[in-house]
C-alpha atoms as a PDB file:
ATOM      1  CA  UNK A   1      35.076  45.011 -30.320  1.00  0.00           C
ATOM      2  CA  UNK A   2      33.065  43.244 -27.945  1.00  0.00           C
ATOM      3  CA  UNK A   3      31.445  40.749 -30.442  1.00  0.00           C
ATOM      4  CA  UNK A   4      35.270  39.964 -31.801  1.00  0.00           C
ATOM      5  CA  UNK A   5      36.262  38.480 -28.457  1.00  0.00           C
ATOM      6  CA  UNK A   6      33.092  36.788 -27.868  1.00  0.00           C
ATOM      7  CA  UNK A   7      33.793  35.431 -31.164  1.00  0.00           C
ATOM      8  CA  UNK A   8      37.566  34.909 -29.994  1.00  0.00           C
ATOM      9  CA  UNK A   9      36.207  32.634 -27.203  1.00  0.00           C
ATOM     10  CA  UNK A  10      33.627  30.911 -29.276  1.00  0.00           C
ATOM     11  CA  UNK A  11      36.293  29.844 -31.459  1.00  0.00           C
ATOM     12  CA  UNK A  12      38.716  28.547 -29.176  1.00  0.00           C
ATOM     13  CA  UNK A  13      35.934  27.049 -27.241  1.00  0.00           C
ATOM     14  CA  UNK A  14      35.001  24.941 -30.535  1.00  0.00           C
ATOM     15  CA  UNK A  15      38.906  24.117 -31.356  1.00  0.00           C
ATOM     16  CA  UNK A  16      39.462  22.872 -28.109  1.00  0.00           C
ATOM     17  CA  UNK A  17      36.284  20.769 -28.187  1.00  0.00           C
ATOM     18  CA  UNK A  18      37.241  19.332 -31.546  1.00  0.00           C
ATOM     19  CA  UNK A  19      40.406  18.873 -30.509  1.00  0.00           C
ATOM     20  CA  UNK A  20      39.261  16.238 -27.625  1.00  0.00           C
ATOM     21  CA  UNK A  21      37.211  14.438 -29.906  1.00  0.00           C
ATOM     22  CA  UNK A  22      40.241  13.820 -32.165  1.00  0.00           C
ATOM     23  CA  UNK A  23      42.177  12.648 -29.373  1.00  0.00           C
ATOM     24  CA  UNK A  24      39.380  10.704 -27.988  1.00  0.00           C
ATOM     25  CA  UNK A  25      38.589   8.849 -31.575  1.00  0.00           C
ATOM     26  CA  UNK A  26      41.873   8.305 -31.686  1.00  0.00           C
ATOM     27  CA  UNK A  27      42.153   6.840 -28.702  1.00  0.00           C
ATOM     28  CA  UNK A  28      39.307   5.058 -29.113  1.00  0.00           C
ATOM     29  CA  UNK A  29      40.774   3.644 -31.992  1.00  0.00           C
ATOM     30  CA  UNK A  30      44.138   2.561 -30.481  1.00  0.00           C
ATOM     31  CA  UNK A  31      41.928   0.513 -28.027  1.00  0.00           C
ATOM     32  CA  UNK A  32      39.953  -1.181 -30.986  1.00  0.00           C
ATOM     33  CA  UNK A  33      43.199  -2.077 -32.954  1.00  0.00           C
ATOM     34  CA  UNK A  34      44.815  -3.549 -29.885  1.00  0.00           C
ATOM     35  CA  UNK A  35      41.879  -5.617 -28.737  1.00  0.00           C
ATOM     36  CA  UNK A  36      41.615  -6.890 -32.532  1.00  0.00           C
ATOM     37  CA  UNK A  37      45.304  -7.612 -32.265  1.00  0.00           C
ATOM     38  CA  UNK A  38      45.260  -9.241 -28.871  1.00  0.00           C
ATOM     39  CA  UNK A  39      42.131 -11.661 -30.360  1.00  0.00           C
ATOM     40  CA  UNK A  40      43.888 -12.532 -33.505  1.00  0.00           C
ATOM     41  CA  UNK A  41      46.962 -13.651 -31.291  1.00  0.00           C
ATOM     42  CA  UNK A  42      44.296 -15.784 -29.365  1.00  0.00           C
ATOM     43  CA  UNK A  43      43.024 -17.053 -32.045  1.00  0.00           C
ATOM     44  CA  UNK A  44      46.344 -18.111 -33.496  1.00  0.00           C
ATOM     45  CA  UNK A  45      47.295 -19.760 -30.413  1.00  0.00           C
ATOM     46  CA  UNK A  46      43.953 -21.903 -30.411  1.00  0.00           C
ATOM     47  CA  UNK A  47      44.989 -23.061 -33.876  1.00  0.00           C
ATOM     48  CA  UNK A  48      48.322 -24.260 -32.689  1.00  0.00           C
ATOM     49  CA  UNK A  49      47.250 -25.799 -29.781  1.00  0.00           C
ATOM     50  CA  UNK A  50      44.716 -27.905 -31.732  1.00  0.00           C
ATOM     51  CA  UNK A  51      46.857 -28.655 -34.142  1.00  0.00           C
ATOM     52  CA  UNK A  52      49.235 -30.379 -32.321  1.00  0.00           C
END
């Protein structure tokens, strides 16, 4: 019985852990897609600017 909750804890202790990770990576991810976004907008604008 004693082993089952130790086990019990372990197991939340490892879901929870994973469970940051997801939300950091996808966090992490948000960040990355936004900052790509944000330079392509840049980018465009530098094109229009020159071209004119």
């Amino acid at each position: 019985m004693f082993s089952d909750k130790i086990a019990h804890i372990l197991n939340m202790f490892l879901y929870s852990i994973a469970h940051i990770l997801n939300l950091l990576l996808l966090g992490f991810a948000h960040i990355l897609s936004m900052f790509a976004y944000n330079c392509e907008l840049v980018l465009h604008r530098r094109e229009v600017i020159a071209k004119r």
